[in-house]
Protein backbone atom coordinates (compact mmCIF):
# COMPACT_ATOMS: atom_id res chain seq x y z
CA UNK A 1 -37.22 -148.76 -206.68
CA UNK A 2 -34.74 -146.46 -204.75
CA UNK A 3 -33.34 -143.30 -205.60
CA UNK A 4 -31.11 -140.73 -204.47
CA UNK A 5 -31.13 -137.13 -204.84
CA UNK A 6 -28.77 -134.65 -203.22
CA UNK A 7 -31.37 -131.57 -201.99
CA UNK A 8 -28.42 -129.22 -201.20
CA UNK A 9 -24.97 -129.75 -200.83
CA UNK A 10 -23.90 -132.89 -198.84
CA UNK A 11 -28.10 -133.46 -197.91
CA UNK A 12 -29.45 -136.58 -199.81
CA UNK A 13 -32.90 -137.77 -199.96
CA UNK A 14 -33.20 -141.87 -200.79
CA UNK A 15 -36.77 -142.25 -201.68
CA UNK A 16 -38.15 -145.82 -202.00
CA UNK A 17 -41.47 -146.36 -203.92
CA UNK A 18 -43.56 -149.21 -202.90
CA UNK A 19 -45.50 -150.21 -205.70
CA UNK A 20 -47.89 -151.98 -204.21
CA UNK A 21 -48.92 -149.63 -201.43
CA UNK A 22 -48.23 -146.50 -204.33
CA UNK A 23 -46.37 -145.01 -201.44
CA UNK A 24 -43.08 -143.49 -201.10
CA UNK A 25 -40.43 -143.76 -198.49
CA UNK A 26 -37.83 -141.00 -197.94
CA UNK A 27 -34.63 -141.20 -195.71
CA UNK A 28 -32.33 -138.50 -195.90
CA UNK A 29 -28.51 -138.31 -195.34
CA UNK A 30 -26.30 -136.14 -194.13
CA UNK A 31 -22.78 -136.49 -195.43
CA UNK A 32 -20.46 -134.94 -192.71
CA UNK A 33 -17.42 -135.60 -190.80
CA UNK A 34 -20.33 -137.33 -188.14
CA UNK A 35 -23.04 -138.43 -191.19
CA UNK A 36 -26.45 -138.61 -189.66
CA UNK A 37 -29.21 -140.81 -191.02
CA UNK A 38 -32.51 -140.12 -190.68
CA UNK A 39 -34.59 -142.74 -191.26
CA UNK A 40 -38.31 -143.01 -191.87
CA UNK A 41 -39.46 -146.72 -193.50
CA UNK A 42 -40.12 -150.09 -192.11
CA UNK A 43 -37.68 -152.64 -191.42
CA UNK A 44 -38.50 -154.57 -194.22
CA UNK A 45 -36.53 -151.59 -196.87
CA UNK A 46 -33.34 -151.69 -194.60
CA UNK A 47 -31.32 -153.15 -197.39
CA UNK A 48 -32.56 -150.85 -199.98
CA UNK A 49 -31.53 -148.09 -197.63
CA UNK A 50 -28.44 -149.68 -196.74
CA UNK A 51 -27.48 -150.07 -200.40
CA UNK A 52 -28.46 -146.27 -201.22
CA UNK A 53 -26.44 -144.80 -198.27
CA UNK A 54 -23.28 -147.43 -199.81
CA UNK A 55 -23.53 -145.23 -203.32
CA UNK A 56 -22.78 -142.12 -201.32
CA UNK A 57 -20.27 -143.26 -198.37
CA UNK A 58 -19.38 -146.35 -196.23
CA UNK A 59 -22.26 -147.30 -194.18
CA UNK A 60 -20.19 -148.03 -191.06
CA UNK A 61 -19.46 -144.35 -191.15
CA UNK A 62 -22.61 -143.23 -190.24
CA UNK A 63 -22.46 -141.54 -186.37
CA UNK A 64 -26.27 -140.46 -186.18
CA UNK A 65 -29.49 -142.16 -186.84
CA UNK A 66 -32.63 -140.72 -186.05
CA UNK A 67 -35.91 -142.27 -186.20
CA UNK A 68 -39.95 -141.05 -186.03
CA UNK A 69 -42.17 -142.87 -184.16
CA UNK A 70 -45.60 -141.11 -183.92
CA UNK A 71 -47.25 -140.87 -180.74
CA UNK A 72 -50.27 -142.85 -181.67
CA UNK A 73 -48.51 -145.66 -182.47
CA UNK A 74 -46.86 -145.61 -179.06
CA UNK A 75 -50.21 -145.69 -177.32
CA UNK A 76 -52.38 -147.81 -179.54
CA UNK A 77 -52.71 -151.18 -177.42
CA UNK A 78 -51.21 -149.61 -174.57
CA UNK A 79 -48.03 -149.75 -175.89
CA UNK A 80 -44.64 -147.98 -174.12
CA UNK A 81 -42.96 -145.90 -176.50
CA UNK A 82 -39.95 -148.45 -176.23
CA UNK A 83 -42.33 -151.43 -177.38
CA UNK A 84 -43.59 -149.22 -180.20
CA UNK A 85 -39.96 -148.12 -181.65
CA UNK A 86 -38.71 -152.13 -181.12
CA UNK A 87 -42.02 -152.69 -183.88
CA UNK A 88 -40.62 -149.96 -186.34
């Protein structure tokens, strides 16, 4: 289940519980004349996302997206940090 909750003006958090895992998810959006997404699930909740960020604006308009990808995860395996975003 996805929500969305504007935190101040034009700043949304989407929040996506995952049952299964009892975990939650949270992107937040800017709205601005350059909207920035900043994005902090797996792949596999991209449409959720998608279809949160669609109740607030036109996808297409979003300029920015910014991503986390913890250390760690870069250099577990011997991973580059470019092999370890391309698994996010």
């Amino acid at each position: 289940m996805t929500t969305v909750s504007e935190i101040a003006p034009d700043l949304f958090r989407i929040s996506t519980f995952v049952k299964e895992f009892d975990l939650q998810f949270n992107q937040f959006l800017v709205r601005d004349d350059e909207p920035l997404l900043f994005h902090t699930g797996p792949r596999a909740m991209f449409a959720a996302g998608r279809d949160a960020v669609a109740t607030l604006l036109n996808p297409a308009t979003v300029k920015w997206i910014g991503a986390f990808v913890e250390v760690s995860m870069a250099l577990s395996g011997r991973r580059s940090c470019s092999e370890a975003i391309s698994l996010v």
